[in-house]
C-alpha atoms as a PDB file:
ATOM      1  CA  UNK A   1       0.000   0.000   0.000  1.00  0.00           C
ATOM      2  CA  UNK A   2       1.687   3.272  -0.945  1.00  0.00           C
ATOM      3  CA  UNK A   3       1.763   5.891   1.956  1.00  0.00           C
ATOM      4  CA  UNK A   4       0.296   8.795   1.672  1.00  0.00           C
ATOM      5  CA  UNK A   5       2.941  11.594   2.162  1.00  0.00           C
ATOM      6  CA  UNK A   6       1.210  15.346   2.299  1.00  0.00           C
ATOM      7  CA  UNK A   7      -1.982  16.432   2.573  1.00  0.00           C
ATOM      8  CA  UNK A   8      -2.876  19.689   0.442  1.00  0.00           C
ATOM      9  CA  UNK A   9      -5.787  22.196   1.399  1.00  0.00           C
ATOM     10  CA  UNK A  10      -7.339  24.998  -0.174  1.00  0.00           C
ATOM     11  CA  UNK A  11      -9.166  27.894   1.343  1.00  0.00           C
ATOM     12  CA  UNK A  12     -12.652  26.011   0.644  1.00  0.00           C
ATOM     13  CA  UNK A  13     -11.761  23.173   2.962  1.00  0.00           C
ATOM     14  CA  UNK A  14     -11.264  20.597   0.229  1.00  0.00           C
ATOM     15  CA  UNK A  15      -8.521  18.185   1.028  1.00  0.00           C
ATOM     16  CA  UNK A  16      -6.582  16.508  -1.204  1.00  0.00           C
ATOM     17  CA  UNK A  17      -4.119  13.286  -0.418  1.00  0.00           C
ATOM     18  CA  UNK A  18      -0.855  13.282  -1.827  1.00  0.00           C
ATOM     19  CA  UNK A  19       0.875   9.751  -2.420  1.00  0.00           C
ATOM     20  CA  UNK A  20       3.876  10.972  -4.883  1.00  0.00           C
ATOM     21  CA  UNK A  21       6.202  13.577  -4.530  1.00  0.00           C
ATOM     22  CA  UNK A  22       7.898  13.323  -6.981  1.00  0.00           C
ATOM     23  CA  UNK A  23       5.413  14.415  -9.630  1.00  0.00           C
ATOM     24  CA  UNK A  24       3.599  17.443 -10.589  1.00  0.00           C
ATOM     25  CA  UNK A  25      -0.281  16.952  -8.395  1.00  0.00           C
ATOM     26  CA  UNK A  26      -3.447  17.875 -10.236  1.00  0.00           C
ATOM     27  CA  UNK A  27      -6.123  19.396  -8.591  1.00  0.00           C
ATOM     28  CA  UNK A  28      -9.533  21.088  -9.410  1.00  0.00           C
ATOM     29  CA  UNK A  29      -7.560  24.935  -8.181  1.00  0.00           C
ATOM     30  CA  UNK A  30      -4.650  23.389 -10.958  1.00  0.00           C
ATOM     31  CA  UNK A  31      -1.804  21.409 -10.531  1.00  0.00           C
ATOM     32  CA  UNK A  32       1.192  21.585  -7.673  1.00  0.00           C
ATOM     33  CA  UNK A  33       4.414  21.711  -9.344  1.00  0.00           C
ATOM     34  CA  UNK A  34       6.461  18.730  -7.559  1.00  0.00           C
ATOM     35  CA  UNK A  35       9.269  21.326  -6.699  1.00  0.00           C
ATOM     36  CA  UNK A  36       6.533  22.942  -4.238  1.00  0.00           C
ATOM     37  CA  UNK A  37       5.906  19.236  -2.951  1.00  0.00           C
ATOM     38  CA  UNK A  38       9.307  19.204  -1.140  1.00  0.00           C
ATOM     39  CA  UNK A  39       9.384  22.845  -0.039  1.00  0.00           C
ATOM     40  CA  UNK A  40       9.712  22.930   3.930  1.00  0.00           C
ATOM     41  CA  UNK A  41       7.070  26.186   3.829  1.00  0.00           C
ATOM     42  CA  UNK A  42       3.224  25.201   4.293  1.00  0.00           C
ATOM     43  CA  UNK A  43       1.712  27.400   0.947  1.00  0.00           C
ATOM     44  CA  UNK A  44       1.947  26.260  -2.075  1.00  0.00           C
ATOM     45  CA  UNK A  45       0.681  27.715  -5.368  1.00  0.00           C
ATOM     46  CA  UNK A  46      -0.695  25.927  -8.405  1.00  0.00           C
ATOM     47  CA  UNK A  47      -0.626  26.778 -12.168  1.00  0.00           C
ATOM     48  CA  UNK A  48      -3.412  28.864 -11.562  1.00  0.00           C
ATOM     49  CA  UNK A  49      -2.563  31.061  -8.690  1.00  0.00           C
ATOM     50  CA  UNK A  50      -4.388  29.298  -6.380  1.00  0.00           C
ATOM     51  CA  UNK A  51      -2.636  28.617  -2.559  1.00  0.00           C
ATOM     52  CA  UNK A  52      -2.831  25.433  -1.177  1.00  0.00           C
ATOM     53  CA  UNK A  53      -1.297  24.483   2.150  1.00  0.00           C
ATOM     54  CA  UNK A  54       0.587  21.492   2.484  1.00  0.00           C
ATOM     55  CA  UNK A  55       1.909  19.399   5.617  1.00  0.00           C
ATOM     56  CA  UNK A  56       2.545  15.711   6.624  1.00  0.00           C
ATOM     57  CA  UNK A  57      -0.515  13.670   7.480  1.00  0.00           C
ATOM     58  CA  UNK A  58      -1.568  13.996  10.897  1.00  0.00           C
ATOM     59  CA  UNK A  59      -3.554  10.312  12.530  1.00  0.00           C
ATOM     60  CA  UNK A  60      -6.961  12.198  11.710  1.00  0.00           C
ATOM     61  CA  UNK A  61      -6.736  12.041   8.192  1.00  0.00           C
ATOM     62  CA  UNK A  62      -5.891   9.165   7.421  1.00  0.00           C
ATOM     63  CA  UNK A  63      -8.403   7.897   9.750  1.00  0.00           C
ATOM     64  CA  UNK A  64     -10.750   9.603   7.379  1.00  0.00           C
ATOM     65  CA  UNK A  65      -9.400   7.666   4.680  1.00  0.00           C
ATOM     66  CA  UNK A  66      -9.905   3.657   6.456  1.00  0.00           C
ATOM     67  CA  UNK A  67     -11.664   1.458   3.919  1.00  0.00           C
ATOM     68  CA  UNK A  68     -15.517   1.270   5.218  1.00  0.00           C
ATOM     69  CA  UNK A  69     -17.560  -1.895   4.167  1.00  0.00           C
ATOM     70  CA  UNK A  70     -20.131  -2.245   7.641  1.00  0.00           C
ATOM     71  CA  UNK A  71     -21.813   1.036   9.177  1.00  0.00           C
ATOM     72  CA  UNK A  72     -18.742   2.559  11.358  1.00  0.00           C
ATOM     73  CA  UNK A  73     -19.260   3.998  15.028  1.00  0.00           C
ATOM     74  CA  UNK A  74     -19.278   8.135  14.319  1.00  0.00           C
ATOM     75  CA  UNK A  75     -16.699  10.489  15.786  1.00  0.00           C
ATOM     76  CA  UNK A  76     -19.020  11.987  18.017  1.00  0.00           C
ATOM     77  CA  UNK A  77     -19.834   8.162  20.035  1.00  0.00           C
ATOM     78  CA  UNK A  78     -16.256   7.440  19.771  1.00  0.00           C
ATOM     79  CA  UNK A  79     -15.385  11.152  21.622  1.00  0.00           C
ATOM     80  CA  UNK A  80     -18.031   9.960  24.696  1.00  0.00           C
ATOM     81  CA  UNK A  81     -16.671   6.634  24.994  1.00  0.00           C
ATOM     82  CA  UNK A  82     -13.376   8.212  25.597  1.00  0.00           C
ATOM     83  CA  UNK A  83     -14.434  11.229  27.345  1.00  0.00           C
ATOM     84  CA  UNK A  84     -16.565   9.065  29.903  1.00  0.00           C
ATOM     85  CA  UNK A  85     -13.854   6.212  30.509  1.00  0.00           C
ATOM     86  CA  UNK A  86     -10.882   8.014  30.949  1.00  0.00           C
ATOM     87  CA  UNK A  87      -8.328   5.466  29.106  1.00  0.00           C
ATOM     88  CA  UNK A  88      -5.159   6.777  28.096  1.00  0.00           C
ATOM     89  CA  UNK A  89      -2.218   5.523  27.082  1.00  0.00           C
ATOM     90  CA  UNK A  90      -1.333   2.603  29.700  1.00  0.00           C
ATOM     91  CA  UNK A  91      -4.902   1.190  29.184  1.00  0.00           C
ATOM     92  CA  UNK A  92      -5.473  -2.055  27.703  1.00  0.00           C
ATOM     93  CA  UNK A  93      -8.832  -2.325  25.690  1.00  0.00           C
ATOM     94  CA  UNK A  94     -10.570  -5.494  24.302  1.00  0.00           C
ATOM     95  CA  UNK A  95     -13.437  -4.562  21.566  1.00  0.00           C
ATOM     96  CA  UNK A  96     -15.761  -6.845  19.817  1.00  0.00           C
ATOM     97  CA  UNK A  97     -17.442  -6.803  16.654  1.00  0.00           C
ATOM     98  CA  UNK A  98     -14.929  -5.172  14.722  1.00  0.00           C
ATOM     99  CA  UNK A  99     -16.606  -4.247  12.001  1.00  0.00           C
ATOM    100  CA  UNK A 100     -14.180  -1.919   9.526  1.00  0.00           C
ATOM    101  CA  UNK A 101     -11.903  -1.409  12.594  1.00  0.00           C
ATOM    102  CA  UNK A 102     -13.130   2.141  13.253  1.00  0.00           C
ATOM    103  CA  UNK A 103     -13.432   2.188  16.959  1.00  0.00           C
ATOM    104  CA  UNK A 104     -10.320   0.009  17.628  1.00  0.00           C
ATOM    105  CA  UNK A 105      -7.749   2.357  15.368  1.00  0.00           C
ATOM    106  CA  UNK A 106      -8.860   5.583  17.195  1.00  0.00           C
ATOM    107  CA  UNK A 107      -8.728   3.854  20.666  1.00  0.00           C
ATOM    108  CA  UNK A 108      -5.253   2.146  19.583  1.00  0.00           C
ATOM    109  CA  UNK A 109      -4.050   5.683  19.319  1.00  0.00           C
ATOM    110  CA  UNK A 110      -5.201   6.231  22.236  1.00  0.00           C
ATOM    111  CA  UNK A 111      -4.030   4.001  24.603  1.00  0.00           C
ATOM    112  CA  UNK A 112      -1.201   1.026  25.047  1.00  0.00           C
ATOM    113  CA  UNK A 113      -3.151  -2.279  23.384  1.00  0.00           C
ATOM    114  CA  UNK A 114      -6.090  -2.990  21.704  1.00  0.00           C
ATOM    115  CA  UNK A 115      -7.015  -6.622  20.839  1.00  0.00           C
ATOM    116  CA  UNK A 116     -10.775  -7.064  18.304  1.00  0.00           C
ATOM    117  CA  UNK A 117     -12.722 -10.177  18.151  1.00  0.00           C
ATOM    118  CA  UNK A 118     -14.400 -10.660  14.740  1.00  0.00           C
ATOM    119  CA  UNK A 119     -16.607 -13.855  13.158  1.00  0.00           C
ATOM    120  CA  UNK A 120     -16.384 -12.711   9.843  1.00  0.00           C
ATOM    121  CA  UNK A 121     -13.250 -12.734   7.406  1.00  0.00           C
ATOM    122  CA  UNK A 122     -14.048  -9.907   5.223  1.00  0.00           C
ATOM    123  CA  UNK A 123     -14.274  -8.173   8.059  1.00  0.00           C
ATOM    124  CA  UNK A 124     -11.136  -8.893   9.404  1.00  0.00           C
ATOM    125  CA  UNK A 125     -10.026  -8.090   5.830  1.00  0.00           C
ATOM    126  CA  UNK A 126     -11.096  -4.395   6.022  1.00  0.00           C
ATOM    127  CA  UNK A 127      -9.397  -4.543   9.108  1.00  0.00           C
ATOM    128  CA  UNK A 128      -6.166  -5.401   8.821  1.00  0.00           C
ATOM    129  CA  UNK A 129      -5.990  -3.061   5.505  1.00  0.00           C
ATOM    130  CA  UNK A 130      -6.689  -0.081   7.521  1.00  0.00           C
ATOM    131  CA  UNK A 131      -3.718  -0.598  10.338  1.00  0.00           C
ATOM    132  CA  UNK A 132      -1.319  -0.906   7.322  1.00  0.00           C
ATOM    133  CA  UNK A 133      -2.908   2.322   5.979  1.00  0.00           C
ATOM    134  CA  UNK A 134      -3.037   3.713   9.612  1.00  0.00           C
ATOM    135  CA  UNK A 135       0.549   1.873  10.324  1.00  0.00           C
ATOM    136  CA  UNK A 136      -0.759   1.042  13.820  1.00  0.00           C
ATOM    137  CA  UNK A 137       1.183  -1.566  15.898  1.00  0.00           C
ATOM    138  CA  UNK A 138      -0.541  -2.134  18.900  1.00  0.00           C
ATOM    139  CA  UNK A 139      -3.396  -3.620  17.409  1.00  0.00           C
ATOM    140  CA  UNK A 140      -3.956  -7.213  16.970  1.00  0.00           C
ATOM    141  CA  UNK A 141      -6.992  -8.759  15.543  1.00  0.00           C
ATOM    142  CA  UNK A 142      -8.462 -12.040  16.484  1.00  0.00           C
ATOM    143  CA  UNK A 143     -10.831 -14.230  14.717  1.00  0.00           C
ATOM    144  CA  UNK A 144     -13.490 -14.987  17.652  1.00  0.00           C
ATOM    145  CA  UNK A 145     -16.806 -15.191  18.910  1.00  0.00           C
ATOM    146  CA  UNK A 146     -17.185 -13.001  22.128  1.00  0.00           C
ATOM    147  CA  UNK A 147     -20.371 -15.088  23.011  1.00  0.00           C
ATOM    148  CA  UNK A 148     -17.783 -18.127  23.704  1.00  0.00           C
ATOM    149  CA  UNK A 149     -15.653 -16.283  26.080  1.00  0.00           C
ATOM    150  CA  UNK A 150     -12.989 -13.360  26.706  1.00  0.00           C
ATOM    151  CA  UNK A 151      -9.244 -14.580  26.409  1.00  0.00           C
ATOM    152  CA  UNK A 152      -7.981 -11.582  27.970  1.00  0.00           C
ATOM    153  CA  UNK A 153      -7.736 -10.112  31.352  1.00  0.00           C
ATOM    154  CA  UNK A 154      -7.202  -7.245  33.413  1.00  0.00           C
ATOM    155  CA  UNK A 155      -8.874  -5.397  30.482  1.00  0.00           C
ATOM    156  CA  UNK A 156      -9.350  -1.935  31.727  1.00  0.00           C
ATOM    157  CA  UNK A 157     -12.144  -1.270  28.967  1.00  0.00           C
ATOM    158  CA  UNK A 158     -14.127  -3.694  26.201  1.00  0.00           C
ATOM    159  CA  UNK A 159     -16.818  -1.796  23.818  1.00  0.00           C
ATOM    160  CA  UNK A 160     -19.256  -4.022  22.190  1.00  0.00           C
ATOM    161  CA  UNK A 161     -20.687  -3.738  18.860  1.00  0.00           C
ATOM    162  CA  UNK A 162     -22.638  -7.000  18.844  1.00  0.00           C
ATOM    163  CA  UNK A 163     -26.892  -7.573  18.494  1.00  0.00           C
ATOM    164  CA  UNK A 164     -26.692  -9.259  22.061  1.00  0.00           C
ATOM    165  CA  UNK A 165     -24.229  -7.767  23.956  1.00  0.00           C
ATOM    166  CA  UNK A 166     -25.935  -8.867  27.328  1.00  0.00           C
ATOM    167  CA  UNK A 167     -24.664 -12.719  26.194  1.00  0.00           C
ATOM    168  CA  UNK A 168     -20.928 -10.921  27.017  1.00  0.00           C
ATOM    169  CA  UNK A 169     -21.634  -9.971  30.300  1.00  0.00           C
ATOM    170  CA  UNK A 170     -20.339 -13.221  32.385  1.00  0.00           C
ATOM    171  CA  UNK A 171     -17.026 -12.835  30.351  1.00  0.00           C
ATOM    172  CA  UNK A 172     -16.851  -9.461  31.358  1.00  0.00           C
ATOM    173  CA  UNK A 173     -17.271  -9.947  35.074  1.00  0.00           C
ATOM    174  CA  UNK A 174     -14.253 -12.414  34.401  1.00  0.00           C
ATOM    175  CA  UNK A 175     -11.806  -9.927  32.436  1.00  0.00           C
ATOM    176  CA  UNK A 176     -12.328  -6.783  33.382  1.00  0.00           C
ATOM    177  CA  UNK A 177     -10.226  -4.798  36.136  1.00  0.00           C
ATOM    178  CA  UNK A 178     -11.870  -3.712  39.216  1.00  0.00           C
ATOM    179  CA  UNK A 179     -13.348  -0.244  37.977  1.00  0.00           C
ATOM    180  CA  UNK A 180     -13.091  -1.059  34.772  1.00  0.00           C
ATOM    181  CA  UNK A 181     -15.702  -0.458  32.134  1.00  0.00           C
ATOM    182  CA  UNK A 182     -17.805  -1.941  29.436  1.00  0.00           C
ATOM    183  CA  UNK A 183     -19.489  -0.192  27.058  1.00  0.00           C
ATOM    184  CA  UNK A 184     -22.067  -1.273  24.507  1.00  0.00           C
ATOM    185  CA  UNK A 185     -22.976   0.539  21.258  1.00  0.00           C
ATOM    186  CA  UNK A 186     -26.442  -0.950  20.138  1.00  0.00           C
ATOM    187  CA  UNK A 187     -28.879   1.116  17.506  1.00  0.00           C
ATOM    188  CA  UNK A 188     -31.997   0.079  19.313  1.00  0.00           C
ATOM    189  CA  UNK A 189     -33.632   1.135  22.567  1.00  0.00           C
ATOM    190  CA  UNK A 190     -34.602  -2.617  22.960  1.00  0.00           C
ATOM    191  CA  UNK A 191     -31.258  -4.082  23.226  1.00  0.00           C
ATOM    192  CA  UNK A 192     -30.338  -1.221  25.983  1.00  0.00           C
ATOM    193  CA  UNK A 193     -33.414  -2.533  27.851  1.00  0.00           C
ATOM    194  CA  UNK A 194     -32.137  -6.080  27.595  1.00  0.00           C
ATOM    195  CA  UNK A 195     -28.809  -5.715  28.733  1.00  0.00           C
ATOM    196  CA  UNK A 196     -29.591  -3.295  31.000  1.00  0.00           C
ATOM    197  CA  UNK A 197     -32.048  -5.357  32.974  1.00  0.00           C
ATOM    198  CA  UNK A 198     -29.621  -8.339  32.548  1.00  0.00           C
ATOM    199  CA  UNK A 199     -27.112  -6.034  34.218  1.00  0.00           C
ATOM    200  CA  UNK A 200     -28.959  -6.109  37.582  1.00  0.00           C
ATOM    201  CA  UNK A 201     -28.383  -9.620  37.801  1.00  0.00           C
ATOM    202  CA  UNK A 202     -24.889  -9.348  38.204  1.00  0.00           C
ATOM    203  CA  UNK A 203     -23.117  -9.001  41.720  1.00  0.00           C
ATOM    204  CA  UNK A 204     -19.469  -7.574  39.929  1.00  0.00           C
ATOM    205  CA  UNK A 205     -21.157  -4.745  37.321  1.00  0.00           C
ATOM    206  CA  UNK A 206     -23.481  -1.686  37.412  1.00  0.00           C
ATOM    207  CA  UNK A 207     -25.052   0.463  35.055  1.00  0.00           C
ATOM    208  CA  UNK A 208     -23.734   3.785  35.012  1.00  0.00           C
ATOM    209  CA  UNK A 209     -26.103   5.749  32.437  1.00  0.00           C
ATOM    210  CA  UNK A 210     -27.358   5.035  28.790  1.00  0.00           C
ATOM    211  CA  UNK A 211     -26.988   8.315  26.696  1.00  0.00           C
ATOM    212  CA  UNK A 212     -26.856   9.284  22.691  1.00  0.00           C
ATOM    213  CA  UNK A 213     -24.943  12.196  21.559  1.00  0.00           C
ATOM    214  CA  UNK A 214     -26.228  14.805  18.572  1.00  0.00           C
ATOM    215  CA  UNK A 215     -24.119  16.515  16.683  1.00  0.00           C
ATOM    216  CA  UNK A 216     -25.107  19.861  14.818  1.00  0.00           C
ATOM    217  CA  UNK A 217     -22.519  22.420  13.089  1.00  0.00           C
ATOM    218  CA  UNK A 218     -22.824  25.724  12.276  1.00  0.00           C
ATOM    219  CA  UNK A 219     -22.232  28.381   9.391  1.00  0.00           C
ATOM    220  CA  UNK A 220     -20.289  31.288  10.277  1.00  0.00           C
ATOM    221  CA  UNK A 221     -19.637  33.943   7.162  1.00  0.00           C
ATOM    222  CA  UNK A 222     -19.085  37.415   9.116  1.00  0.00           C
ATOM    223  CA  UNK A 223     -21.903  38.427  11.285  1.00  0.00           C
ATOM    224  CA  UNK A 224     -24.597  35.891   9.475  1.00  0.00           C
ATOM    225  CA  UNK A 225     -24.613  32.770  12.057  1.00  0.00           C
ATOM    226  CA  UNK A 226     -26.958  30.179  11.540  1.00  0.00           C
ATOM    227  CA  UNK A 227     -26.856  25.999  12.643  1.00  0.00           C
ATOM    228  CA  UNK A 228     -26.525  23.853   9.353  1.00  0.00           C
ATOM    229  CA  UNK A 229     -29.957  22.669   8.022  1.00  0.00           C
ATOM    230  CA  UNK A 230     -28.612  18.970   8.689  1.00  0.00           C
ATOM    231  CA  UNK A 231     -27.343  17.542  11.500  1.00  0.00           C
ATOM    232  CA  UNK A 232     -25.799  14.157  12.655  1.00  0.00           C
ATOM    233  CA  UNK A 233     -28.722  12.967  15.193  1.00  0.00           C
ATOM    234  CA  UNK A 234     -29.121   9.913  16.012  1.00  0.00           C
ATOM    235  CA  UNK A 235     -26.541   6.319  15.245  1.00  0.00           C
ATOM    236  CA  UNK A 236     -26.584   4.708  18.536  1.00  0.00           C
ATOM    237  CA  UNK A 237     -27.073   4.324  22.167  1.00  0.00           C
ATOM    238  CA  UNK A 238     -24.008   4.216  24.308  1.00  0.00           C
ATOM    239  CA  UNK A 239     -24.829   2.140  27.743  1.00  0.00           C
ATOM    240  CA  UNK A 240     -21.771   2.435  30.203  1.00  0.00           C
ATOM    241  CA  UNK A 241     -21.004  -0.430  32.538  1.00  0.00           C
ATOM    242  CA  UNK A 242     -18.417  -0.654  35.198  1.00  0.00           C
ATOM    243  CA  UNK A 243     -17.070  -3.182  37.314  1.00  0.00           C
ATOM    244  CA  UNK A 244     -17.762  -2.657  40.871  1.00  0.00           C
ATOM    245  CA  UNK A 245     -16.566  -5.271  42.893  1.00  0.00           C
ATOM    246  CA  UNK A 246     -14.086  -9.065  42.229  1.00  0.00           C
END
């Protein structure tokens, strides 16, 4: 896979990916001459007079870039899920249902190991194309079936992305670090009801809160402020789960 190597933005926000240096880059605004490519300065201009502004790839975009084949877990979940756990860079995170890998690359650059349990190999595929595109390291993928158990232990977080993620819960109990947390993404109302209430059956875990988080942006041109028409509402309920006692 060949490594993307600048990233180029005009004024407009557009963002363009730049894989070659060594050649002249076309772009709507005209082409970048490759002898602005390898300037140290940020501006660049293109045949056309237009200014561009150039730098190394930064872990954000080329998270925007991962290959997406299932529905990913948005920014804004991902944001709560950190923001209400606390992990940082010594924790060690287990998450299931990997999907295209979208919530275990941002946590893996996050914190020190991230292990994903998926059933299904194109999947895992997706996967393991985006931490070569992402060149992540501490990320190892597993072909399993959460439902069947939890390898790993003294997990200080796992996230679920899985239709029954109450069917985890005994596993949990088992691998999780005292005041540790589990967290389940589900899109329905129903499944936080049924893990939930499954939740109060265990002796070792509590239910912390069940929330979703909206998203709205706004337009800002001088004086004339206004909220965008559309808005990212609703993708999922977030139900946070700790570990309260061994």
């Amino acid at each position: 896979m060949e490594k993307i190597k600048k990233i180029a933005i005009s004024r407009d926000g557009k963002k363009y990916f730049i894989r070659d240096t060594t050649k002249d880059y076309h772009t709507k605004e005209g082409f970048i001459r490759k002898e602005e490519l390898k300037k140290t300065s940020s501006i660049a201009r293109t045949n056309t007079g237009s200014e561009l502004y150039i730098f190394n790839p930064k872990f954000i975009d080329l998270y925007n870039k991962i290959k997406r084949l299932p529905q990913i877990i948005p920014l804004k979940d991902i944001g709560a899920i950190i923001a209400n756990t606390g992990i940082n860079k010594k924790s060690y995170v287990l998450d299931a249902g990997s999907g295209s890998g979208a919530l275990s690359l941002f946590l893996s650059n996050i914190v020190k190991r991230v292990v994903t349990y998926e059933i299904r190999d194109d999947f895992i595929k997706i996967v393991r194309h985006n931490i070569q595109l992402l060149k992540i390291k501490n990320l190892n993928v597993e072909k399993k079936d959460i439902y069947l158990g939890i390898d790993e232990k003294n997990l200080d977080l796992i996230t679920l992305d899985v239709p029954k993620p109450w069917e985890v819960l005994a596993h949990a109990e088992k691998s999780l670090k005292l005041g540790g947390f589990l967290v389940s993404y589900s899109p329905t109302i129903v499944q936080v009801s049924d893990l939930v209430n499954s939740v109060k059956n265990c002796k070792t875990l509590l239910h912390i809160k069940t929330m979703e988080t909206l998203e709205r942006e706004w337009e800002i041109e001088e004086r004339r402020v206004r909220p965008k028409s559309r808005m990212l509402g609703h993708s999922g309920f977030l139900t946070f789960i700790r570990k309260i006692s061994a």
